[in-house]
Structures are given as C-alpha cells and as structure tokens.
N, C-alpha and C. Protein backbone atom coordinates (compact mmCIF):
# COMPACT_ATOMS: atom_id res chain seq x y z
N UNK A 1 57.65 19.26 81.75
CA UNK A 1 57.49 17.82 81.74
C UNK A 1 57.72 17.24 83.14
N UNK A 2 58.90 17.68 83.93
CA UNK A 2 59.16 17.27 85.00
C UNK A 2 58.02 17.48 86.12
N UNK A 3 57.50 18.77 86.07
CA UNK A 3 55.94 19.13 86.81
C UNK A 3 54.94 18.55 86.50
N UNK A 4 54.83 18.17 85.36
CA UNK A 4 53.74 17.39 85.16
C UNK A 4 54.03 15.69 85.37
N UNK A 5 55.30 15.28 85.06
CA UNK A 5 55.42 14.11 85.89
C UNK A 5 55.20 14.33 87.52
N UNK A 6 55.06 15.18 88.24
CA UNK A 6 54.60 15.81 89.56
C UNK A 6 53.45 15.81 89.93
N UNK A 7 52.33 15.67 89.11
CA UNK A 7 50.98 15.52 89.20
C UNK A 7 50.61 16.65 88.75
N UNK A 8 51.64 17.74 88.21
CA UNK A 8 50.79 19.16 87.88
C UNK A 8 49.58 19.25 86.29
N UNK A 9 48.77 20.03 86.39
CA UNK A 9 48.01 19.68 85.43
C UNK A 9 47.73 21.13 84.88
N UNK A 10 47.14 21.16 83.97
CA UNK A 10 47.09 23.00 83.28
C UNK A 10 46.61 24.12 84.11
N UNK A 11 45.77 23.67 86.12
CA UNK A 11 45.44 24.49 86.99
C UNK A 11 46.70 25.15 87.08
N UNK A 12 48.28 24.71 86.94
CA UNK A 12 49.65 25.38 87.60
C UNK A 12 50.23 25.91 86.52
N UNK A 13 49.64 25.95 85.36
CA UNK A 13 50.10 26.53 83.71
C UNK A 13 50.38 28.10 84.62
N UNK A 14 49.66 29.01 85.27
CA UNK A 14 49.76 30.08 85.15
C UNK A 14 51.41 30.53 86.22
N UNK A 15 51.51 29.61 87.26
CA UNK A 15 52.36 29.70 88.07
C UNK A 15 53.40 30.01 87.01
N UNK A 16 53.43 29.27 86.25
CA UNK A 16 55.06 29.26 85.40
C UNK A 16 54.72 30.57 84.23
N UNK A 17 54.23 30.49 84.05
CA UNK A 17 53.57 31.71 82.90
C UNK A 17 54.22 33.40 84.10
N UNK A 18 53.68 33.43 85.12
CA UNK A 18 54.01 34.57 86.30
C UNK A 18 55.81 34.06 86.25
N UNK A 19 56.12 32.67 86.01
CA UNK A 19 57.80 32.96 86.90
C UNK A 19 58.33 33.10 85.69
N UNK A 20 57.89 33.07 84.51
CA UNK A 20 58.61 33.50 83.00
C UNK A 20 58.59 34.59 83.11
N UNK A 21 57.59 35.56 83.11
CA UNK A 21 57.46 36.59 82.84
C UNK A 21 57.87 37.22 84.39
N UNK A 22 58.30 37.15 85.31
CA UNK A 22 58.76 37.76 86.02
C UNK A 22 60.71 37.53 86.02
N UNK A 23 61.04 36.32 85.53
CA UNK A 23 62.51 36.46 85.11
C UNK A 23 62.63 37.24 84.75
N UNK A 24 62.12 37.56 82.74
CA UNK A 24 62.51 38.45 82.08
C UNK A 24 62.42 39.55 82.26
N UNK A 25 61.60 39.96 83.41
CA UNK A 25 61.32 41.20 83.63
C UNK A 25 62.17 42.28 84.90
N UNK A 26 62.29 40.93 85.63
CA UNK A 26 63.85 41.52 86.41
C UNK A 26 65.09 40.97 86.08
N UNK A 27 65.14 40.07 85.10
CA UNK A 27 66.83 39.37 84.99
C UNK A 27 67.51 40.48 84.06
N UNK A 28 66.64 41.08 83.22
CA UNK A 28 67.27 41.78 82.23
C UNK A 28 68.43 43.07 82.76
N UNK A 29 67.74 43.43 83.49
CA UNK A 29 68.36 44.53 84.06
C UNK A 29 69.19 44.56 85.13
N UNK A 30 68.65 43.27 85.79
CA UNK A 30 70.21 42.79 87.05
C UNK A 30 71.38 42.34 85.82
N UNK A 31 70.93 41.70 85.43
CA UNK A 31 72.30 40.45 84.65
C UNK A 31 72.93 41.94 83.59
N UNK A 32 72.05 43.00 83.18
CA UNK A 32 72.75 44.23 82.15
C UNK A 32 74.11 44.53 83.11
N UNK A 33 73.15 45.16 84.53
CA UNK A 33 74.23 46.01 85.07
C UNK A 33 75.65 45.01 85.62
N UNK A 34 75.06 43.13 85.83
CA UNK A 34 76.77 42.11 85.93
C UNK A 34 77.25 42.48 85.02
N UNK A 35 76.44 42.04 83.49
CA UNK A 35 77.38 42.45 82.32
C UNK A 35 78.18 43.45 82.35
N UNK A 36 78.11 44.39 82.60
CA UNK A 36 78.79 45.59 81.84
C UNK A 36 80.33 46.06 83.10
N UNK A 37 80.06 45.19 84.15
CA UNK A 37 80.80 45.02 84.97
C UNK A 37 82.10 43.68 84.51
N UNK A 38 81.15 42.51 84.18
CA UNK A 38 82.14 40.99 83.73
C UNK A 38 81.19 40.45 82.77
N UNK A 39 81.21 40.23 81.85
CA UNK A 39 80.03 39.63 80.69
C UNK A 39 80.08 37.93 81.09
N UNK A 40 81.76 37.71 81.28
CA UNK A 40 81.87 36.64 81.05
C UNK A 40 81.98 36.04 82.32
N UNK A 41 81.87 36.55 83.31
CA UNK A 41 82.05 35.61 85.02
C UNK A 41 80.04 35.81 85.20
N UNK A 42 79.08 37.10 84.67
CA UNK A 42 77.97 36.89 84.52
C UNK A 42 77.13 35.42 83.96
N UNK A 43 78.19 35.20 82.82
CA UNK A 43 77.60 33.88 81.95
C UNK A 43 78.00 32.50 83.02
N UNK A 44 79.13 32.58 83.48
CA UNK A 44 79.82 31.37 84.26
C UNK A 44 78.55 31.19 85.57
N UNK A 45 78.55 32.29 85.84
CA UNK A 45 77.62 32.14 87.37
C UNK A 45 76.27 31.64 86.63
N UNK A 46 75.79 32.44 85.53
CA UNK A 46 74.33 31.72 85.46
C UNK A 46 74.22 30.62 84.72
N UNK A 47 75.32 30.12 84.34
CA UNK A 47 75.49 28.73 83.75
C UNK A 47 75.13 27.78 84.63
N UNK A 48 76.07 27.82 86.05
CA UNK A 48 76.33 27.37 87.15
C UNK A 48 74.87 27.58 87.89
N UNK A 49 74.40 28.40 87.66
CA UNK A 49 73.21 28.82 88.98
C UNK A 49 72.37 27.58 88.23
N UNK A 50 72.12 28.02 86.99
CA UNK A 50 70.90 27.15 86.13
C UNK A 50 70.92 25.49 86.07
N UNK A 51 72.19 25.33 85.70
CA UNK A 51 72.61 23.52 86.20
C UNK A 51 72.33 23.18 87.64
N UNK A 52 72.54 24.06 88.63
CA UNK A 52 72.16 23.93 89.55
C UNK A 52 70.91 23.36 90.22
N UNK A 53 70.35 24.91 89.61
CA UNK A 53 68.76 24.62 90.09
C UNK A 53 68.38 23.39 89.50
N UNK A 54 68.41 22.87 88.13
CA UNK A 54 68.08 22.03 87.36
C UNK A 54 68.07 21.22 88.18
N UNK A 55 69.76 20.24 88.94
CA UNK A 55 69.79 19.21 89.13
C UNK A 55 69.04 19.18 90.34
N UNK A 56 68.83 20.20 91.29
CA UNK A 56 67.99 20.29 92.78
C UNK A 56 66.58 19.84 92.09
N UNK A 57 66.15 20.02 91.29
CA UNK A 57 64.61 20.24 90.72
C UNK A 57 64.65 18.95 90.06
N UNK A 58 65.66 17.76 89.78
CA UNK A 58 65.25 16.74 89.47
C UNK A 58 65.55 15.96 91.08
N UNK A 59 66.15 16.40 92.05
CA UNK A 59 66.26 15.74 93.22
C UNK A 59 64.70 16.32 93.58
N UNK A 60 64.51 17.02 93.92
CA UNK A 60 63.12 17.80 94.62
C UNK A 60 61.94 16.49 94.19
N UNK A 61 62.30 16.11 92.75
CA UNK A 61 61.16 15.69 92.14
C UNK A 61 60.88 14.20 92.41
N UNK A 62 62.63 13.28 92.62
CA UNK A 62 62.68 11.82 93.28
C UNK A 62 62.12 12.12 94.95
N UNK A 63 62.70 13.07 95.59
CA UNK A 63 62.52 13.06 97.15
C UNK A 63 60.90 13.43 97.80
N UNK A 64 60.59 14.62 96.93
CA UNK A 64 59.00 14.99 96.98
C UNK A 64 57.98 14.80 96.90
N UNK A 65 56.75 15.18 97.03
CA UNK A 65 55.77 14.88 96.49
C UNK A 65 54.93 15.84 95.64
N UNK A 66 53.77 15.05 95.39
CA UNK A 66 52.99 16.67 94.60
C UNK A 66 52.86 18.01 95.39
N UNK A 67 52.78 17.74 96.56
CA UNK A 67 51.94 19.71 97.41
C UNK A 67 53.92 19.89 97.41
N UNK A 68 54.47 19.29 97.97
CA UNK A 68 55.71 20.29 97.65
C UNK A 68 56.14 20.68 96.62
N UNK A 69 56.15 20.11 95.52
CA UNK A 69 56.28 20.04 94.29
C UNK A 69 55.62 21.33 93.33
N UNK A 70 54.58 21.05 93.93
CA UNK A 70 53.65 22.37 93.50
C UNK A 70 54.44 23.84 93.53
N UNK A 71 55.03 24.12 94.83
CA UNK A 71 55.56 25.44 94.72
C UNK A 71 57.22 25.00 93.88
N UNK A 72 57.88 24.09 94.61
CA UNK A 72 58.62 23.90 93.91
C UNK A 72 59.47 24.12 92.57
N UNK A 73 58.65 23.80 91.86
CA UNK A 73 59.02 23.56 90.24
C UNK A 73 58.52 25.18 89.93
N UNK A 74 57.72 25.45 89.85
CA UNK A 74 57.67 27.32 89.27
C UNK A 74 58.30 27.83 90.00
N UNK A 75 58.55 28.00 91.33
CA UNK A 75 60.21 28.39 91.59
C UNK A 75 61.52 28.52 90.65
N UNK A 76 61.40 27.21 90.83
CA UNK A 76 62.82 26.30 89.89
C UNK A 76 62.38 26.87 88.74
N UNK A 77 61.59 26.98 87.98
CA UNK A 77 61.40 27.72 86.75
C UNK A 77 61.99 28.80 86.20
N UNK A 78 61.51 29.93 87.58
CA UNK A 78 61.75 31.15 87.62
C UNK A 78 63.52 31.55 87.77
N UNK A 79 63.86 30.30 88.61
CA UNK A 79 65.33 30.60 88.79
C UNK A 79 66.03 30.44 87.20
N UNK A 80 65.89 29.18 86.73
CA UNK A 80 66.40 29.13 85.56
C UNK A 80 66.13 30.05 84.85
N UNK A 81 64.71 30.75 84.63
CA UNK A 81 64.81 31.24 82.73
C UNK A 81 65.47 32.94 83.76
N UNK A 82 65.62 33.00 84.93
CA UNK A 82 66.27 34.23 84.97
C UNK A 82 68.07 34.16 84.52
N UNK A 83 68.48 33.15 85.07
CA UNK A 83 69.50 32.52 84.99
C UNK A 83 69.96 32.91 83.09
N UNK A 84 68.74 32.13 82.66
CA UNK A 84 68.66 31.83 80.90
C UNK A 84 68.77 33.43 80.62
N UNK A 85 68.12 34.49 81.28
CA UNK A 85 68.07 35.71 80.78
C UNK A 85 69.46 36.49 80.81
N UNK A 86 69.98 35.69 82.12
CA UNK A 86 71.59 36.67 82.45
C UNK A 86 72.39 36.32 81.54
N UNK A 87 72.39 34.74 80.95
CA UNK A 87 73.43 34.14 80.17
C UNK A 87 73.24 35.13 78.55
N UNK A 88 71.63 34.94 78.43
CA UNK A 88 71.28 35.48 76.56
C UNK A 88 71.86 37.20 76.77
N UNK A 89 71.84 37.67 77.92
CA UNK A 89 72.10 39.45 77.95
C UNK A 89 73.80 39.26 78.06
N UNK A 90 74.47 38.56 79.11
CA UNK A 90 75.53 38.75 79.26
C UNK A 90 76.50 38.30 77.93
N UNK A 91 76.18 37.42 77.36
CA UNK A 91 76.67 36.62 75.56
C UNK A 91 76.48 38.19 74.67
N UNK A 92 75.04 38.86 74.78
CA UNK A 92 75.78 39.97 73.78
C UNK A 92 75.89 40.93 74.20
N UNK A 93 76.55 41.04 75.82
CA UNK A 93 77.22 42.20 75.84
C UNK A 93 78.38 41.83 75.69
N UNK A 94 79.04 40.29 75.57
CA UNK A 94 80.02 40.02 75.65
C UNK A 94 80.50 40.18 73.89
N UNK A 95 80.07 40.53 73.32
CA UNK A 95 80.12 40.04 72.01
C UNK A 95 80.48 41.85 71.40
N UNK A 96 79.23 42.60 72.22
CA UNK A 96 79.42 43.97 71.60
C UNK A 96 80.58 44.31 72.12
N UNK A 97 81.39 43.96 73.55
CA UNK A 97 82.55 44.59 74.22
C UNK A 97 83.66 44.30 73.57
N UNK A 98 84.01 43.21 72.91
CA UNK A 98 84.91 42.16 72.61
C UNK A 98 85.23 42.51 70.96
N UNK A 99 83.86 43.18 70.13
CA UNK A 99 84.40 43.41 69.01
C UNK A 99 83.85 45.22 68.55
N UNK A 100 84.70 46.02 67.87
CA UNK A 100 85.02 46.85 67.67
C UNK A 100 84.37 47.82 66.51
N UNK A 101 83.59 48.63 66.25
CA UNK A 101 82.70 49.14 64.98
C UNK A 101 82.60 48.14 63.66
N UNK A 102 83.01 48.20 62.63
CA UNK A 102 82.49 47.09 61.70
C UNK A 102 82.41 45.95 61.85
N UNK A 103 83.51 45.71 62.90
CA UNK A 103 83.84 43.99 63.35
C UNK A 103 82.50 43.31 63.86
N UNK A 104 81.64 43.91 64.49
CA UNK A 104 80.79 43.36 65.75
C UNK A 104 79.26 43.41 64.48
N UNK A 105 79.35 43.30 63.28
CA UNK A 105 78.27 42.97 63.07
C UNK A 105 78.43 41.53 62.17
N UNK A 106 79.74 41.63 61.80
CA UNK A 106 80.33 40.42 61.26
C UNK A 106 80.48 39.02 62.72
N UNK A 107 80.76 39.69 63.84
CA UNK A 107 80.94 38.32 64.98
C UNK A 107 79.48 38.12 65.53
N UNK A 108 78.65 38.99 65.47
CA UNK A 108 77.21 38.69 65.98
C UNK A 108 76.66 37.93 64.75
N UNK A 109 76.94 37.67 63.63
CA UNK A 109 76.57 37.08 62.69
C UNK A 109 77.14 35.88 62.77
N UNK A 110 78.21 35.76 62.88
CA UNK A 110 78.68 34.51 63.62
C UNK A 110 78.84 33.84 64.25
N UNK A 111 78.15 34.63 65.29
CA UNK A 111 78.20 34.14 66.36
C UNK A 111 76.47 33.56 67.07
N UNK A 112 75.85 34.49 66.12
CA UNK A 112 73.96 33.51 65.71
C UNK A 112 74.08 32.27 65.75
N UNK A 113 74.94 32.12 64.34
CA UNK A 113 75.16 31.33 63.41
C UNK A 113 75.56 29.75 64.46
N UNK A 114 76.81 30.28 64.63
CA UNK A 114 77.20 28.76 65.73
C UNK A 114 76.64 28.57 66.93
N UNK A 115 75.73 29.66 67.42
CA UNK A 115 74.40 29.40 68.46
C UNK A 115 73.43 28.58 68.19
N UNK A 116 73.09 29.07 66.70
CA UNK A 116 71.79 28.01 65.88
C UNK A 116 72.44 26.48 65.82
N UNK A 117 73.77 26.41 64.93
CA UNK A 117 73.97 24.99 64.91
C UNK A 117 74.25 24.33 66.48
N UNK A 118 74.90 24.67 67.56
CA UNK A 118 74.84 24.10 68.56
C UNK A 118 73.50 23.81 69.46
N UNK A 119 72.85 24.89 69.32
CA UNK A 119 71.54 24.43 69.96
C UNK A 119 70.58 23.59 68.75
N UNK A 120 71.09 23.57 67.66
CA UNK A 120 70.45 22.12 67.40
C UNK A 120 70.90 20.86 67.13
N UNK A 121 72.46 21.05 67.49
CA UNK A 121 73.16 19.35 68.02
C UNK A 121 72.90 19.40 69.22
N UNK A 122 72.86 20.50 70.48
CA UNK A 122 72.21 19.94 71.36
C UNK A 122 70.97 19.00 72.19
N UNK A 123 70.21 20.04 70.88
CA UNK A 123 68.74 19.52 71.02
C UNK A 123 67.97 18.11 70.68
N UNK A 124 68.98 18.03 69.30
CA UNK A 124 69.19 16.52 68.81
C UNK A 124 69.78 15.26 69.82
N UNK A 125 70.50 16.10 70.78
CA UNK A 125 71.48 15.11 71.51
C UNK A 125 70.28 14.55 72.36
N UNK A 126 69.60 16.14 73.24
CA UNK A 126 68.66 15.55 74.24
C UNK A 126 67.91 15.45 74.03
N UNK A 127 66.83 14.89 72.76
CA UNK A 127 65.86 14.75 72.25
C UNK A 127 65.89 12.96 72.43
N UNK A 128 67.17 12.72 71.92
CA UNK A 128 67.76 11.15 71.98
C UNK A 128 67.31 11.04 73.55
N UNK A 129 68.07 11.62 74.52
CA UNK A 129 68.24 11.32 75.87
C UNK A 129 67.05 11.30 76.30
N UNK A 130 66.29 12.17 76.09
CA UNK A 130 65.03 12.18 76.44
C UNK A 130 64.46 11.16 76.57
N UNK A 131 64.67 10.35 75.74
CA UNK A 131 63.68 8.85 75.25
C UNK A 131 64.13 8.11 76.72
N UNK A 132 64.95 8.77 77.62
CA UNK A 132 64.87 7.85 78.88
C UNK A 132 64.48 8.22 79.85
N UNK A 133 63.39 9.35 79.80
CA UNK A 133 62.74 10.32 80.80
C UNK A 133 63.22 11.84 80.69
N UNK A 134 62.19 12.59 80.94
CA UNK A 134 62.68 14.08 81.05
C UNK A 134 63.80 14.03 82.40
N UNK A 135 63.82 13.63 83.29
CA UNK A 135 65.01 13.80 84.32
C UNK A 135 66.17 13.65 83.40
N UNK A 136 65.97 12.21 82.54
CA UNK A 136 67.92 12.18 82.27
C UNK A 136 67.95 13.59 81.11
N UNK A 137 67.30 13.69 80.69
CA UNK A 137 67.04 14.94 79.50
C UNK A 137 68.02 16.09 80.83
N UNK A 138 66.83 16.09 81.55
CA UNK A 138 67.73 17.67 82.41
C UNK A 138 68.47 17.38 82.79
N UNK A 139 69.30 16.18 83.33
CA UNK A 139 70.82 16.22 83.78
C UNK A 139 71.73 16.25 82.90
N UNK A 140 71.31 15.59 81.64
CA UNK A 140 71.95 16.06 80.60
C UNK A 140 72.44 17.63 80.34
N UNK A 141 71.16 18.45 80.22
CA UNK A 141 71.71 19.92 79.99
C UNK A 141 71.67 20.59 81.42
N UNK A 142 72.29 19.96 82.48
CA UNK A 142 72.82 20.34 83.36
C UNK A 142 74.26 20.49 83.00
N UNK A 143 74.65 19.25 82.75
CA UNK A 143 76.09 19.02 82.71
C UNK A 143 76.74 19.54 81.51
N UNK A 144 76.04 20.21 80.13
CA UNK A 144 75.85 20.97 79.52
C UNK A 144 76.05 22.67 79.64
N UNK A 145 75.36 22.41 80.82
CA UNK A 145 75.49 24.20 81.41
C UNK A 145 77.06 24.23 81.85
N UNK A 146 77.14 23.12 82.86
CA UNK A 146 78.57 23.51 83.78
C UNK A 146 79.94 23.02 82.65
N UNK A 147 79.40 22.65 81.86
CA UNK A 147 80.53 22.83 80.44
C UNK A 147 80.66 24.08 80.03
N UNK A 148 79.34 25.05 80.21
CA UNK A 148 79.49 26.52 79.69
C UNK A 148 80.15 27.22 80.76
N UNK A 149 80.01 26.82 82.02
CA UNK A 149 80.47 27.67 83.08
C UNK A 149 82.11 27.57 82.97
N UNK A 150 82.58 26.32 82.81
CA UNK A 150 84.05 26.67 82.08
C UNK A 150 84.84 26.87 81.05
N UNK A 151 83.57 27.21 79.69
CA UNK A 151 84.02 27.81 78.83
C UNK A 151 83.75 28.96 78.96
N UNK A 152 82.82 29.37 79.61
CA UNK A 152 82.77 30.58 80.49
C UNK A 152 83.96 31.58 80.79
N UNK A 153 84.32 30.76 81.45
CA UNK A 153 85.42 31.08 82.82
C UNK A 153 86.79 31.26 82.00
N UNK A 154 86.67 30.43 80.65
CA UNK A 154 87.83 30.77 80.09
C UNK A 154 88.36 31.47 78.96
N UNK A 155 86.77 32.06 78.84
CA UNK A 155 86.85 33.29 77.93
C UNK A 155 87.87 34.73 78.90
N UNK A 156 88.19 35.20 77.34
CA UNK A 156 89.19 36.65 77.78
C UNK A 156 88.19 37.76 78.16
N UNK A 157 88.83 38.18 79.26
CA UNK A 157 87.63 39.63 79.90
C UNK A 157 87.68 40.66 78.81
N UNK A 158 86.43 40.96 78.62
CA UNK A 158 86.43 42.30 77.96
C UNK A 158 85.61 43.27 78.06
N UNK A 159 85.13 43.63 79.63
CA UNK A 159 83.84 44.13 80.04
C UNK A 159 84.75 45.10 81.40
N UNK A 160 83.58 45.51 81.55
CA UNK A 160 84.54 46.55 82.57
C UNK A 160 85.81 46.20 83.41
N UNK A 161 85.77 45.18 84.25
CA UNK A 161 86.13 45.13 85.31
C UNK A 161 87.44 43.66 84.65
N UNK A 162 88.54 44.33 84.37
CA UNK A 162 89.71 43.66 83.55
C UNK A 162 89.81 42.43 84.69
N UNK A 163 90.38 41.26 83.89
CA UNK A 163 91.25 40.61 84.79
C UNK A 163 90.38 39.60 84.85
C-alpha cells in the first residue's frame, strides 16, 4: 500500500515477488543457525530490525519521491519479510528448546493458538488504524514489533548459548 501510495503500479509487482522469495530463501537458514545459538535475542533483533525498517520506509516515503522510492520499498520489503522469517523460525525453535518430549506438542498447540488470537486482535486493531492511512497502520505495527523486542528480551534462554 505504502508503494503504491509511491506511484508504484503492478510494473514493480515482480520486484517484491523476487524480495519475498529471496527472504525466505536465505532468512531461513541464517535466522536457523541465530536460533539454535539464542532463539530468543534472534526474535528481539528481528523484531527490532523489522520496526525499524518499517519506520525508515514510512520516512523514505514522506522525504522521497517515486524513482527513489522505486528501489526503496522492495528493499524495505525484503528486509522485513527476512526479518518476519527470523522471528517465525526463531519462535519455534524457541518453543521446541524450551519444552521437553510430550510437553512440546501440547505448548506448540498453544502456543498456535494464542498466535491466532493475537494476530487477530492485532489485525482488528490495525485494520481500525488503518482508516487513517497505511503509514499510521505501519507505525502502529512498528511499535508493535519493539513491544516484541522486549518481550523478547525477556523471555528465559533456552537455546544454546545460556544466559
């Protein structure tokens, strides 16, 4: 939405289509080998990286114009859903480390579970927000993210690297 408030039109559909599919295709395996090192300082950083980029990518978008904009935003794309990839890998390695043979099919079940209902009071929240532009929408789940980065941060280690 924000790109296309940019002047982008379905010619730049593929740019973002290449930075999706190139997240998932290298985040998986960088953000495995953070995980298995810190699950949970993995999630804090890409909480943090992703709010980040977000809020640069709604500045980029007041300060810019369309030709900068253009590379811009599928950039910013690419950073986030890699970001999005470290957080979804590092959550269940954090989940498999943390719980123990029978336990861990009972907390991944539960832990779906209060994923589904929060991402749809979230979604509800910024669906509302939305109604005042996609920018306030993304600063919204900016400030969203860096709420995760310190619930993040204050989860108990349970991945390689104690402490």
């Amino acid at each position: 939405m924000l790109a296309g408030d940019q002047g982008a039109d379905l010619t730049g559909l593929g740019a973002f289509v290449i930075a999706s599919g190139g997240a998932s295709l290298v985040g998986g395996r960088i953000s495995g080998l953070w995980s298995d090192r810190s699950s949970k300082r993995t999630m804090a950083w890409a909480a943090g990286i992703a709010s980040t980029v977000i809020v640069a990518l709604v500045l980029s978008a007041r300060a810019f114009g369309p030709g900068v904009n253009a590379w811009v935003m599928p950039l910013g794309f690419f950073l986030v859903n890699l970001a999005h990839t470290a957080v979804r890998v590092s959550r269940k390695t954090y989940l498999v480390d943390m719980a123990a043979g029978d336990k861990r099919t009972m907390i991944t079940g539960a832990s779906n579970t209060v994923m589904g209902v929060v991402l749809l009071v979230v979604g509800a929240i910024s669906s509302a927000v939305a109604l005042l532009g996609p920018q306030a929408a993304l600063l919204f789940l900016a400030v969203v993210g860096y709420a995760g980065v310190f619930g993040a941060s204050n989860l108990k280690e349970v991945s390689g690297a104690r402490g």
